[in-house]
C-alpha atoms as a PDB file:
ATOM      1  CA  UNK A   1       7.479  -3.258  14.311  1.00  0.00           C
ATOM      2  CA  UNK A   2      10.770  -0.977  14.876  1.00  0.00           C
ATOM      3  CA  UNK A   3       9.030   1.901  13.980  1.00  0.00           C
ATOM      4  CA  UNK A   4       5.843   1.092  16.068  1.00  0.00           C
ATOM      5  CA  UNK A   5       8.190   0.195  19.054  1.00  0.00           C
ATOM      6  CA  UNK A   6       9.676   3.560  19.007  1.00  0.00           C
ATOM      7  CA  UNK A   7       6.963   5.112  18.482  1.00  0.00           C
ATOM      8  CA  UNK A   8       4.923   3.905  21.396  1.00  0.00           C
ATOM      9  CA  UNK A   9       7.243   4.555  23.943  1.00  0.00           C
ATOM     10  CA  UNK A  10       7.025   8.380  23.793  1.00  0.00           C
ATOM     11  CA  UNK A  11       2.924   8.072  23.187  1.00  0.00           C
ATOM     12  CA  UNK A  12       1.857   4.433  24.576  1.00  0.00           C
ATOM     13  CA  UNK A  13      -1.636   5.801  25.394  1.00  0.00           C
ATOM     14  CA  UNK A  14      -1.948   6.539  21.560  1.00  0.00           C
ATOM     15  CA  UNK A  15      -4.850   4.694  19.738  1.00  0.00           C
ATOM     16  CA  UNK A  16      -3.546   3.225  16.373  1.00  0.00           C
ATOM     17  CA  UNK A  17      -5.215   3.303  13.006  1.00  0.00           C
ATOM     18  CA  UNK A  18      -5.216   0.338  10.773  1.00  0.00           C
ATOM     19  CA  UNK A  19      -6.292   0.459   7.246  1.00  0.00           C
ATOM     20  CA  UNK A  20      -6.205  -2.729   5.130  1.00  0.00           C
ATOM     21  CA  UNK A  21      -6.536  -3.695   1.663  1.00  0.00           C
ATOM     22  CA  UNK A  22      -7.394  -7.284   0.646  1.00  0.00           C
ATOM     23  CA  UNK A  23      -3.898  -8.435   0.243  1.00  0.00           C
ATOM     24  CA  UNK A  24      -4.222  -9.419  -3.560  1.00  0.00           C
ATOM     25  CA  UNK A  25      -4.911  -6.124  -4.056  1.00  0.00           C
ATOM     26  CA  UNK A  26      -2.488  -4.415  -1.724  1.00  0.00           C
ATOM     27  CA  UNK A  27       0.574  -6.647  -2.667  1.00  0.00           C
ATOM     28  CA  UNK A  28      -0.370  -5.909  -6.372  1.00  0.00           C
ATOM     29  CA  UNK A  29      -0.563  -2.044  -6.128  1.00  0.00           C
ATOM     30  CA  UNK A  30       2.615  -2.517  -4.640  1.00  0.00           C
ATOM     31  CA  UNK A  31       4.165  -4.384  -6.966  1.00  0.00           C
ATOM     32  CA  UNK A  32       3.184  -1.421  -9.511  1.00  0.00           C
ATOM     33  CA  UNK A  33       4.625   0.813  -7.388  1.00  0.00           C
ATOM     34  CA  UNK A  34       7.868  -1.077  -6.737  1.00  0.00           C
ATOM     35  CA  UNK A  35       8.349  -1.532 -10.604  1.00  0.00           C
ATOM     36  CA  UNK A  36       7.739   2.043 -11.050  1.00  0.00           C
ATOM     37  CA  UNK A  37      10.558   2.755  -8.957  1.00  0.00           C
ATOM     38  CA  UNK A  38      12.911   0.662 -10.312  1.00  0.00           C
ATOM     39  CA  UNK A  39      12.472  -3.065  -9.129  1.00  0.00           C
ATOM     40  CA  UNK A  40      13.187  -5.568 -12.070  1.00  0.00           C
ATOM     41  CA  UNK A  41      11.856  -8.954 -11.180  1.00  0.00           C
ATOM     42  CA  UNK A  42       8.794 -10.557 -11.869  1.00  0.00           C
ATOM     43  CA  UNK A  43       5.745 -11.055  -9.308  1.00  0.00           C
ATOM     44  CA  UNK A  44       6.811 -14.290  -8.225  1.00  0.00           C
ATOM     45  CA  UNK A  45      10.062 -12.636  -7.664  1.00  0.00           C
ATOM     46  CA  UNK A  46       8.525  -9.835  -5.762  1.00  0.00           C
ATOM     47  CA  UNK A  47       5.853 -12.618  -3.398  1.00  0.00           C
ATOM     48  CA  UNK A  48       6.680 -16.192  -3.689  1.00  0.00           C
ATOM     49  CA  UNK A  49       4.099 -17.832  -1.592  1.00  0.00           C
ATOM     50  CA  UNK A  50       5.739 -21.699  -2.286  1.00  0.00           C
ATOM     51  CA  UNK A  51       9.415 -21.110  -0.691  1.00  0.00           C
ATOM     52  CA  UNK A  52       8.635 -17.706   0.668  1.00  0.00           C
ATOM     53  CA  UNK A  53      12.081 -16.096  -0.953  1.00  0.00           C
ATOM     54  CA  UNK A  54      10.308 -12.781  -2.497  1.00  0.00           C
ATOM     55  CA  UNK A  55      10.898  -9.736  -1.976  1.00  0.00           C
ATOM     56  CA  UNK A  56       7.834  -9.572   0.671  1.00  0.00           C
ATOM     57  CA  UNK A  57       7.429 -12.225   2.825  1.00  0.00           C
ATOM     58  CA  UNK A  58       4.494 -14.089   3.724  1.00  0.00           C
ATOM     59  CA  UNK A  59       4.397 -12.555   6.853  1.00  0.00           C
ATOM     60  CA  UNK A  60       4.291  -8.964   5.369  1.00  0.00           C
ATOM     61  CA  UNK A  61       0.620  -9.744   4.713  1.00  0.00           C
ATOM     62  CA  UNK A  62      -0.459 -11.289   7.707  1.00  0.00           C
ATOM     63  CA  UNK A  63      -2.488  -8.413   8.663  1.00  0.00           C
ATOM     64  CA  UNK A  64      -3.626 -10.729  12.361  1.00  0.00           C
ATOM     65  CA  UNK A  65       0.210 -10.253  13.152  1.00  0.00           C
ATOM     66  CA  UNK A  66       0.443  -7.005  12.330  1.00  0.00           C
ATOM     67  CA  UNK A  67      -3.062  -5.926  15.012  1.00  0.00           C
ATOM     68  CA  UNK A  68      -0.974  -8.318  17.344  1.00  0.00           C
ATOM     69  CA  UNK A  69       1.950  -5.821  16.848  1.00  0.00           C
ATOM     70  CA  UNK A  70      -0.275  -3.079  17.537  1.00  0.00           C
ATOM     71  CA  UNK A  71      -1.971  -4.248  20.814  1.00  0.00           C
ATOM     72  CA  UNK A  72       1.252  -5.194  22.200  1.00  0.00           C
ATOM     73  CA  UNK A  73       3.130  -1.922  22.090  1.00  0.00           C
ATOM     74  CA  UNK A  74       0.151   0.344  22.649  1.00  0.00           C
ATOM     75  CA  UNK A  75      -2.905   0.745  25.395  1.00  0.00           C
ATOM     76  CA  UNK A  76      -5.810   0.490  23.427  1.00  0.00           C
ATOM     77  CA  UNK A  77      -6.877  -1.997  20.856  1.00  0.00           C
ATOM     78  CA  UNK A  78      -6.435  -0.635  17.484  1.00  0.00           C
ATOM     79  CA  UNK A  79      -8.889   0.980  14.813  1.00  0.00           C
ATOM     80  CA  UNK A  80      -9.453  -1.401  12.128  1.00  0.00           C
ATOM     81  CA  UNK A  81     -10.815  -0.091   8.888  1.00  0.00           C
ATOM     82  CA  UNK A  82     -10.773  -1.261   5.306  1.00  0.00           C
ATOM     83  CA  UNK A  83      -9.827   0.502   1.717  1.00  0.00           C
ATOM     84  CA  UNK A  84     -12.532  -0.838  -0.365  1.00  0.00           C
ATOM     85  CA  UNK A  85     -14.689   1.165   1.738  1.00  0.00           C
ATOM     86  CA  UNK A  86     -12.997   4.522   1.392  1.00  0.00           C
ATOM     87  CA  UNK A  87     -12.644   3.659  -2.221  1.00  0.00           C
ATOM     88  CA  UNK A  88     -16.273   3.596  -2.269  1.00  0.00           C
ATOM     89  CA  UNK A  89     -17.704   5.629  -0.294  1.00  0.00           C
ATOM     90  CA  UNK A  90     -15.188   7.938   0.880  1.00  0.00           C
ATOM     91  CA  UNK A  91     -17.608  10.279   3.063  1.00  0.00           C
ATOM     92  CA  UNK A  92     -18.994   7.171   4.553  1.00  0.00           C
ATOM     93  CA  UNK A  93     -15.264   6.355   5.339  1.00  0.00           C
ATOM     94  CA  UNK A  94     -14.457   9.549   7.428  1.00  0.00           C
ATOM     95  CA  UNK A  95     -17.239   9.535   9.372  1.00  0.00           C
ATOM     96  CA  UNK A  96     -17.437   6.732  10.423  1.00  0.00           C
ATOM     97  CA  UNK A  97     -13.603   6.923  11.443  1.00  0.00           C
ATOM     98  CA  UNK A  98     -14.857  10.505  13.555  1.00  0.00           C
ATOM     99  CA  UNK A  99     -17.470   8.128  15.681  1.00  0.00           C
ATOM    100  CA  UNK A 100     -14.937   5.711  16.608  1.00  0.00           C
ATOM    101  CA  UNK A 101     -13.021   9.138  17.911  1.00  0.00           C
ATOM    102  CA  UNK A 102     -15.803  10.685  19.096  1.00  0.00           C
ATOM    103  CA  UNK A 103     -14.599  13.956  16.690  1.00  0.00           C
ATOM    104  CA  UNK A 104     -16.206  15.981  15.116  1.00  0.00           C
ATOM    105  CA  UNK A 105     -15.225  17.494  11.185  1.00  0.00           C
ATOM    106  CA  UNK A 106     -16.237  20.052   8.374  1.00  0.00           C
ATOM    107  CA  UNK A 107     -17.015  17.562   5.401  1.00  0.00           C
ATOM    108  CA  UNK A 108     -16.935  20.787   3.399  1.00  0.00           C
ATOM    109  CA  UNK A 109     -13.573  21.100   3.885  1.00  0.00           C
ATOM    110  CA  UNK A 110     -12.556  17.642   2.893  1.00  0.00           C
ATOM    111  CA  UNK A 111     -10.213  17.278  -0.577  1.00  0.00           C
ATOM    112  CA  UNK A 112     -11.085  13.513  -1.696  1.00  0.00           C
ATOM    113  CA  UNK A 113      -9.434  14.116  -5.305  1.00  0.00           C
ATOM    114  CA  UNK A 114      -7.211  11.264  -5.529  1.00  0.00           C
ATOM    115  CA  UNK A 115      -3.501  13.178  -5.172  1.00  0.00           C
ATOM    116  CA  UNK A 116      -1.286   9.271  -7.327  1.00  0.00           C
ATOM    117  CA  UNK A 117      -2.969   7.766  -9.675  1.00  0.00           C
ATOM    118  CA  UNK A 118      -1.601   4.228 -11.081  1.00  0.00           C
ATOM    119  CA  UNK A 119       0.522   3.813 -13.983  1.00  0.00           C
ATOM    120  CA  UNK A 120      -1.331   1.784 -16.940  1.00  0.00           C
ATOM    121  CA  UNK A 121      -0.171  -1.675 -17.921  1.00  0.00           C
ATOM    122  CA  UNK A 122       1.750  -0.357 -20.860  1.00  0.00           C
ATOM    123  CA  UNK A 123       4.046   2.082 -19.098  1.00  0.00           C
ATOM    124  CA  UNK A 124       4.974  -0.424 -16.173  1.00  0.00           C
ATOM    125  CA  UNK A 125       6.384  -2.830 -18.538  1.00  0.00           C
ATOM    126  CA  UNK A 126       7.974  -0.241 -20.336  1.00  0.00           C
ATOM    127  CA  UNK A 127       9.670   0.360 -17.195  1.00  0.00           C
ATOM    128  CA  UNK A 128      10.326  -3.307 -16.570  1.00  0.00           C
ATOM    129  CA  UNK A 129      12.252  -3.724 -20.249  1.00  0.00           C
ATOM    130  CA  UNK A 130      14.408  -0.283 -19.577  1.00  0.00           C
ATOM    131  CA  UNK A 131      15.323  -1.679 -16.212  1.00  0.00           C
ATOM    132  CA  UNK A 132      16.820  -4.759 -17.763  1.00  0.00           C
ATOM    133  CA  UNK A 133      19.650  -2.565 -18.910  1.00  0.00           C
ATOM    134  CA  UNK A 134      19.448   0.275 -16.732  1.00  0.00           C
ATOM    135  CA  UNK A 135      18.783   0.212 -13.021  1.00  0.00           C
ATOM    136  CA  UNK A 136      16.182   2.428 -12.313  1.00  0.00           C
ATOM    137  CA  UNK A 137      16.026   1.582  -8.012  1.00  0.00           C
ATOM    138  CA  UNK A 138      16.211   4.405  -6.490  1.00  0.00           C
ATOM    139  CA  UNK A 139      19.610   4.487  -4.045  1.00  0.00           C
ATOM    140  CA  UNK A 140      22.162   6.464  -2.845  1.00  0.00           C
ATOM    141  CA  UNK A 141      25.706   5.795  -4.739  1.00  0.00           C
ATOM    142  CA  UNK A 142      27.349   8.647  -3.915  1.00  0.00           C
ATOM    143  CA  UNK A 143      28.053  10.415  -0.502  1.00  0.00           C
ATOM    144  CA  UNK A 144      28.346  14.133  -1.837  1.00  0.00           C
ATOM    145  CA  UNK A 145      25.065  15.254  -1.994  1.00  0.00           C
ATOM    146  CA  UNK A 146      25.153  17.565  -5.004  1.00  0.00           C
ATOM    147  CA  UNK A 147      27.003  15.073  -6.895  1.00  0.00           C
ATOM    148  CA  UNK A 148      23.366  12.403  -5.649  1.00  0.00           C
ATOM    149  CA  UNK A 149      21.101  14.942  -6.851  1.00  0.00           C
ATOM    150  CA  UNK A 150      22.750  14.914 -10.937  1.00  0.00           C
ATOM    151  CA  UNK A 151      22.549  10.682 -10.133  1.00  0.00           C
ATOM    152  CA  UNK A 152      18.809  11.346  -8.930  1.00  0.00           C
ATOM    153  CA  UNK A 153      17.951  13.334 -11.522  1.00  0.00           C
ATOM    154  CA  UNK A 154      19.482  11.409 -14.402  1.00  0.00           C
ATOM    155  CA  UNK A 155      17.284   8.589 -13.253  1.00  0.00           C
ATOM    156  CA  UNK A 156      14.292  10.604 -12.963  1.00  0.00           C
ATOM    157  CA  UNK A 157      14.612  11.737 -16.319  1.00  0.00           C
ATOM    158  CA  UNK A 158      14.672   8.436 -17.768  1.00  0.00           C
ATOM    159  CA  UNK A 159      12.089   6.806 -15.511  1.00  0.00           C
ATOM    160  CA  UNK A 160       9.678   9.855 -16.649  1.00  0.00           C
ATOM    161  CA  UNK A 161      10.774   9.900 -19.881  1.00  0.00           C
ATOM    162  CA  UNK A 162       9.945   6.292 -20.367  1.00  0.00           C
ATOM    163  CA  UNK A 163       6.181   6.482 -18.813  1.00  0.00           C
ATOM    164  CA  UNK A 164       5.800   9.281 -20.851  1.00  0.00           C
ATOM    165  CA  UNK A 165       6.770   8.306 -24.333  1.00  0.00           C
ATOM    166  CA  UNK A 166       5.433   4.535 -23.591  1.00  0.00           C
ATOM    167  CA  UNK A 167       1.625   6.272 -23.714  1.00  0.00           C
ATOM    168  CA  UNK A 168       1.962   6.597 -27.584  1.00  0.00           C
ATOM    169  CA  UNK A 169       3.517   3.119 -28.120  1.00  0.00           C
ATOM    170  CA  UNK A 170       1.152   0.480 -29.825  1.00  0.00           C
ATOM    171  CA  UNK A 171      -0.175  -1.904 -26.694  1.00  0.00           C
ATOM    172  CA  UNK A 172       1.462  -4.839 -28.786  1.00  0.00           C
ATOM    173  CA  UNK A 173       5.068  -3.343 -28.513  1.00  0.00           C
ATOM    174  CA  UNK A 174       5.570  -5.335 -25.313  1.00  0.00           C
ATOM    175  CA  UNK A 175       3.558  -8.422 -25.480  1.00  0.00           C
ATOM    176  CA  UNK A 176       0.069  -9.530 -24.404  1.00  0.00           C
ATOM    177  CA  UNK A 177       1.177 -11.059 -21.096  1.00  0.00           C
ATOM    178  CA  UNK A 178       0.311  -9.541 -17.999  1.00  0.00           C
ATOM    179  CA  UNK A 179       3.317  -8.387 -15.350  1.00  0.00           C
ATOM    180  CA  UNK A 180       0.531  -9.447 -12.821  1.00  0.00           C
ATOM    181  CA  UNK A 181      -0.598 -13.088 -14.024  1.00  0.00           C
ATOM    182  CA  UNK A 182      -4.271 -12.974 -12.426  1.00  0.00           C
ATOM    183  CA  UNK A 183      -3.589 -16.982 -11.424  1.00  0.00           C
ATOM    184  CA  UNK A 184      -1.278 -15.562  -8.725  1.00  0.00           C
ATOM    185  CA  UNK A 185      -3.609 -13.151  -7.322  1.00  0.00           C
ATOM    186  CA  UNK A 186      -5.867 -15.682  -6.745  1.00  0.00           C
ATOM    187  CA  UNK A 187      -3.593 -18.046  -5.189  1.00  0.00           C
ATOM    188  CA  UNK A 188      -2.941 -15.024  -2.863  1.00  0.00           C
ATOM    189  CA  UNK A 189      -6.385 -14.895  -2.521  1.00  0.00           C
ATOM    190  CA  UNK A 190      -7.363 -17.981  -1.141  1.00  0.00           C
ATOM    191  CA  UNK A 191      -4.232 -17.954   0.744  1.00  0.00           C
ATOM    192  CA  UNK A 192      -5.203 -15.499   2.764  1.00  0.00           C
ATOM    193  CA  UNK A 193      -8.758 -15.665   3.088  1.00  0.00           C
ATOM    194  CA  UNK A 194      -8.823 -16.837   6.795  1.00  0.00           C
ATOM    195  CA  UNK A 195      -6.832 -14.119   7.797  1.00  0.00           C
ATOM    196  CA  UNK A 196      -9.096 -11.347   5.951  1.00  0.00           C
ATOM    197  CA  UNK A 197     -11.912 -12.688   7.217  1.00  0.00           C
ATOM    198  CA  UNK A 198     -10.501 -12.082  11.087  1.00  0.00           C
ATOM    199  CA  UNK A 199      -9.681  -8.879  10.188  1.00  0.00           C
ATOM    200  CA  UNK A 200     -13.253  -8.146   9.792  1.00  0.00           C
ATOM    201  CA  UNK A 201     -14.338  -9.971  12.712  1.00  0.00           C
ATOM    202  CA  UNK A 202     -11.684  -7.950  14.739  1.00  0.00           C
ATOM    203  CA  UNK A 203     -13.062  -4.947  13.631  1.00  0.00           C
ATOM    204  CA  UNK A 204     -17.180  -5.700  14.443  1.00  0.00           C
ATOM    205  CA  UNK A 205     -15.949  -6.843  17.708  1.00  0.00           C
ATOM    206  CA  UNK A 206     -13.906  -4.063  19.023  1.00  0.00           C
ATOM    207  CA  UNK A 207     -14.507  -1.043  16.827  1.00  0.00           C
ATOM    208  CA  UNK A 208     -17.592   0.139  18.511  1.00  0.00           C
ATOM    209  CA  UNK A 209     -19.284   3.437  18.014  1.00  0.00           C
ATOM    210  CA  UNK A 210     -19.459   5.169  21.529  1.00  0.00           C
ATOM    211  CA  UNK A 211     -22.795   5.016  22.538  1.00  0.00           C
ATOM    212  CA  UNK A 212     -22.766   8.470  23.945  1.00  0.00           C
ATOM    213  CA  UNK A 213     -21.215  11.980  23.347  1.00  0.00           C
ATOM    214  CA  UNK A 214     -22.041  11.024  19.385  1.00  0.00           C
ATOM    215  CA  UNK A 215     -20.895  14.272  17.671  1.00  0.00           C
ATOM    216  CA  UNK A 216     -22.827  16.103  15.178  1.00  0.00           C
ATOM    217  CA  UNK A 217     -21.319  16.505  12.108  1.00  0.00           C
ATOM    218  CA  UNK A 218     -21.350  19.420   9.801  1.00  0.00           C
END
């Protein structure tokens, strides 16, 4: 909300983009992310849905807040679109963003490679058992720059050097336990349907394809 409050007063007329993910799949991909990084707790310790004392709150996910946020700092009522459907159909995806602009684009030009692609199972809880002994989280220690970049690096090298080496590891080295237990997702699930299901009602309310000046699109 800081960000989007300082945003919008140099460009309030701006029209926001929202993209969402179902939130059992977004808080999980973060969680991934997080643990490649360096975080060393468990999911519950990352989203705790009973007492609300993980790292992300319950509010984090709340994606009806977060369009609330969005209408209250800026003009116009925001774009809401959805990452399953760029997942799938990513063509689909950008054009239909280009109607709601009323833009035009060169689909020829498009690069839809995928640029990160997730760490396995394997390598994230190899990063999870190094990180009991080592933390991995990347910080700044040290004020002297040059002196950050050797700390920065050293990490690096060990965070890399452990996804690396934990390809060629058998997949029973570290246990047959998930670091995701799927009972959790669900719970998220369900926890949030209500508010997932708004989000899609927001957006077949207000995101409506201009009727005219429809561009053509190469």
């Amino acid at each position: 909300e800081y960000e989007i409050k300082l945003f919008s007063k140099d460009f309030p007329s701006t029209k926001p983009i929202i993209v969402f993910r179902r939130q059992d799949g977004y808080i999980a991909s973060q969680y991934r992310r997080f643990v490649k990084n360096g975080f060393r707790g468990s999911f519950t310790d990352f989203i705790d849905l009973e007492n609300d004392q993980g790292f992300f709150k319950k509010q984090d996910l709340d994606y009806c807040y977060q369009i609330q946020i969005l209408e209250k700092y800026f003009e116009h009522k925001p774009i809401v679109l959805f990452y399953d459907e760029l997942r799938n159909d990513p063509n689909l995806f950008v054009k239909r963003l280009t109607n709601l602009l009323s833009i035009s684009i060169n689909f020829q030009s498009l690069n839809l490679n995928k640029k990160h692609t997730s760490y396995s199972e394997k390598q994230l809880k190899a990063i999870l058992s190094i990180g009991k002994y080592i933390n991995l989280r990347k910080r700044r220690i040290f004020k002297n720059s040059l002196i950050h970049l050797f700390f920065r690096t050293y990490l690096n090298i060990i965070r890399y050097s452990t996804l690396y080496l934990s390809k060629y590891l058998p997949e029973s080295f570290f246990g047959k336990e998930p670091i995701i237990p799927k009972n959790e997702l669900e719970k998220i699930k369900l926890f949030y349907k209500d508010n997932w299901e708004k989000c899609f009602i927001y957006a077949e309310t207000n995101n409506k394809i201009p009727p005219t000046n429809t561009p053509n699109h190469n």
